[in-house]
Protein backbone atom coordinates (compact mmCIF):
# COMPACT_ATOMS: atom_id res chain seq x y z
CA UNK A 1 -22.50 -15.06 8.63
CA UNK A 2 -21.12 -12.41 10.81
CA UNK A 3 -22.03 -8.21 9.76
CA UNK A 4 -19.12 -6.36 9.32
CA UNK A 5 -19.13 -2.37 8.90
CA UNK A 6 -16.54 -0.31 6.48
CA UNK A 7 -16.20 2.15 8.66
CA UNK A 8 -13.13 4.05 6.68
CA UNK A 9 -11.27 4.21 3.26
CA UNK A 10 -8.45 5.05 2.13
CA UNK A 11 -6.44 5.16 -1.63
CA UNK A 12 -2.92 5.57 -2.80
CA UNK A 13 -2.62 4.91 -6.83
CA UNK A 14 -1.63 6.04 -9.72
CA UNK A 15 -5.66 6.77 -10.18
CA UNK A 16 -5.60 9.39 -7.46
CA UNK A 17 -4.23 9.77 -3.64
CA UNK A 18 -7.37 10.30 -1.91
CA UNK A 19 -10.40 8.61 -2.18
CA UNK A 20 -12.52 11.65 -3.59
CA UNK A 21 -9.43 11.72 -6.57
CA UNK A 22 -9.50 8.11 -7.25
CA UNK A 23 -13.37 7.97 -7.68
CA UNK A 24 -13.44 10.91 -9.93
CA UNK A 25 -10.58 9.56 -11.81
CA UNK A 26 -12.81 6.52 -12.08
CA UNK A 27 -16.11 7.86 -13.15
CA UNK A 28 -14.33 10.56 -15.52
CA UNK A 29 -12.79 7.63 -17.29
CA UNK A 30 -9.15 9.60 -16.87
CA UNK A 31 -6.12 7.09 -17.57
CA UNK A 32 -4.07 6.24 -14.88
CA UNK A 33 -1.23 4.53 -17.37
CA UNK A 34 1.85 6.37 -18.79
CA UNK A 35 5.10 5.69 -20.35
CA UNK A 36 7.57 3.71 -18.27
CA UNK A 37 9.89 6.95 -17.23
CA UNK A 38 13.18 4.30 -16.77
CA UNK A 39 12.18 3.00 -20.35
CA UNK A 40 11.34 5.75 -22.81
CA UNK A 41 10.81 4.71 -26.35
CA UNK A 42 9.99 1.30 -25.63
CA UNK A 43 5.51 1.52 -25.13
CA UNK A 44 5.80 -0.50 -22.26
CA UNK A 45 3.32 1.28 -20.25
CA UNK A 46 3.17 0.97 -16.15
CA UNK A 47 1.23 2.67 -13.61
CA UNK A 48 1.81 6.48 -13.99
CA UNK A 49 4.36 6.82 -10.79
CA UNK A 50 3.23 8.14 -7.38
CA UNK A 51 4.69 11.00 -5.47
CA UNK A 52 6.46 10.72 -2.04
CA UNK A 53 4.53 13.95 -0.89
CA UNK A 54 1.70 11.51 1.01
CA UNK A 55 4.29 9.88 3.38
CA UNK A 56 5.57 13.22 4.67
CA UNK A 57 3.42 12.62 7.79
CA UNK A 58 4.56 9.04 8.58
CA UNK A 59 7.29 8.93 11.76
CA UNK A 60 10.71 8.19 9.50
CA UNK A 61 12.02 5.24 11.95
CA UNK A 62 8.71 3.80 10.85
CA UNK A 63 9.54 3.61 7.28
CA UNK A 64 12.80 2.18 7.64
CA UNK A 65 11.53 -1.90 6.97
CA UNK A 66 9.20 -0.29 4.01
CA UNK A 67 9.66 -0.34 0.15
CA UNK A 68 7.80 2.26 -1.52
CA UNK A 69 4.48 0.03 -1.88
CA UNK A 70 4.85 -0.10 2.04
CA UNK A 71 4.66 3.55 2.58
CA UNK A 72 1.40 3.76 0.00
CA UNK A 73 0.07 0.49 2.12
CA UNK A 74 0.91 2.70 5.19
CA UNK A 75 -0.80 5.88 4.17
CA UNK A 76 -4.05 4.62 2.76
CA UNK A 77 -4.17 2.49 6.09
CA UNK A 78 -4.07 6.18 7.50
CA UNK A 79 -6.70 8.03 5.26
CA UNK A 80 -8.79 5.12 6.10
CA UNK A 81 -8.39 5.59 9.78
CA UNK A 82 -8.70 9.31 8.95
CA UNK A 83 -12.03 8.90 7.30
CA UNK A 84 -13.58 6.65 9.78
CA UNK A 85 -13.02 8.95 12.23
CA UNK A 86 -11.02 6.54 14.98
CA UNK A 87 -7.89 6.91 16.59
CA UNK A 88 -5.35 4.48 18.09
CA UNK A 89 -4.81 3.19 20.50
CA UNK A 90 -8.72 1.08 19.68
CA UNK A 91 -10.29 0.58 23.27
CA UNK A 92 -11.12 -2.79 22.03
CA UNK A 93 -8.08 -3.59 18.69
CA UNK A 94 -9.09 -6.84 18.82
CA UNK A 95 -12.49 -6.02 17.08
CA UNK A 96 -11.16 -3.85 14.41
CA UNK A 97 -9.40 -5.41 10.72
CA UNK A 98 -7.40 -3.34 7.95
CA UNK A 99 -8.75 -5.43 4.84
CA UNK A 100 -6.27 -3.73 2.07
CA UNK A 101 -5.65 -4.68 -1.78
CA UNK A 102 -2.49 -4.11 -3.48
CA UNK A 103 -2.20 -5.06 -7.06
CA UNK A 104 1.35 -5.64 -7.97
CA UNK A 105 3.04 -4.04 -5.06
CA UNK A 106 6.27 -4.74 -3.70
CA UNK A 107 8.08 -5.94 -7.25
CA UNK A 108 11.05 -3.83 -6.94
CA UNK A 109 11.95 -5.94 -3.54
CA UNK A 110 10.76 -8.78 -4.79
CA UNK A 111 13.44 -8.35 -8.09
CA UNK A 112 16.31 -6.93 -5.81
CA UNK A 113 15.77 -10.17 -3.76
CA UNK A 114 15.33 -12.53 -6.47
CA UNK A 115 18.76 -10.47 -7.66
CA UNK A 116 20.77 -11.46 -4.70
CA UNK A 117 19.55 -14.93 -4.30
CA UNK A 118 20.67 -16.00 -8.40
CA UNK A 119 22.43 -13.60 -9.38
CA UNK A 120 24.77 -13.21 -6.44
CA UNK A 121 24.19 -16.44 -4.77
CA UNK A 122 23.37 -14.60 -1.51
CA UNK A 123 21.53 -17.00 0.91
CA UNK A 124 20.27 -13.65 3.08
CA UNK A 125 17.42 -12.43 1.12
CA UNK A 126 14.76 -10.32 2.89
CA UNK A 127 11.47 -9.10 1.38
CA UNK A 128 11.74 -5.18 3.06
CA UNK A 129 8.02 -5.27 2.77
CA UNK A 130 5.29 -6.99 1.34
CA UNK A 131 3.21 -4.24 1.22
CA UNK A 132 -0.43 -4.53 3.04
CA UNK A 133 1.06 -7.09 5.15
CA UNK A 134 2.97 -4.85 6.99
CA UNK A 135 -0.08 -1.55 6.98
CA UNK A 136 -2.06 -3.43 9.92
CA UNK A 137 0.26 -3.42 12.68
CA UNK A 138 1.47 -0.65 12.32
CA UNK A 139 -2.12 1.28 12.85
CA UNK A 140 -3.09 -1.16 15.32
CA UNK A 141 -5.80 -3.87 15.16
CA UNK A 142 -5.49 -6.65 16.48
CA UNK A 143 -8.29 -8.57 15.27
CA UNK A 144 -6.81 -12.18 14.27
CA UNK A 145 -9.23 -11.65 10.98
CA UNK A 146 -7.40 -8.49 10.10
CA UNK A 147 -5.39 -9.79 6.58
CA UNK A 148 -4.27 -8.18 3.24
CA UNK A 149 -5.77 -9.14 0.12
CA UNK A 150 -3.78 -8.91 -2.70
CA UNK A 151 -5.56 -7.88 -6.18
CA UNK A 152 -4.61 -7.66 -9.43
């Protein structure tokens, strides 16, 4: 079995959107559930939504392919980076993995697809971003073990 170092995190969630938030969220017990805004009245509860203030320092031509799970998967890639300390280009990218979790990320594309394949009979459907999947390239590593885990 091969060592492997965590050199850097990162977090974008409802629970906080930095690490140091999302931990004390944690240990202080502090919900990160509300009300579904779209659906009031109805208890359906959903992750309490995220602001677009974190993707403010992402290149715009870079978010074009990205739903908004993207962008999070994007930015936490970043903090990550960020808190490890490294900067791209690596000197040797094929040595270095993004290992991200995303828990139900990407639905909205995933329904607007599912939309235009049944309910319009559309035979172009495009995911615009499963969302860890597309955080690795785009902050470099080429390591053929870098992969996105998805959690729930």
């Amino acid at each position: 079995m091969r060592r492997v170092v965590v050199s850097g995190l990162g977090v974008v969630s409802s629970a906080g959107t930095s690490v140091e938030a999302f931990w004390a969220n944690l240990v202080a017990g502090t919900g990160a559930f509300a009300e579904a805004a779209s659906s009031p009245g109805t208890g359906i509860r959903v992750g309490a939504v995220i602001g677009d203030d974190h993707a403010r320092d992402l290149p715009l031509p870079s978010l074009a392919p990205l739903d908004r799970s993207g962008v999070f998967a994007v930015a936490a890639a970043g903090q990550a980076l960020a808190d490890a300390g490294l900067t791209t280009p690596f000197a040797r990218p094929e040595r270095v993995a993004v290992i991200l979790g995303c828990g139900g990320g990407g639905l909205s594309s995933m329904d607007e697809q599912f939309r235009r394949l049944y309910a319009e009979k559309s035979a172009r459907t495009r995911s615009r971003s499963p969302a860890p999947w597309r955080a690795a390239p785009r902050v470099g590593p080429r390591s053929p073990s870098a992969r996105a885990v998805p959690v729930s």
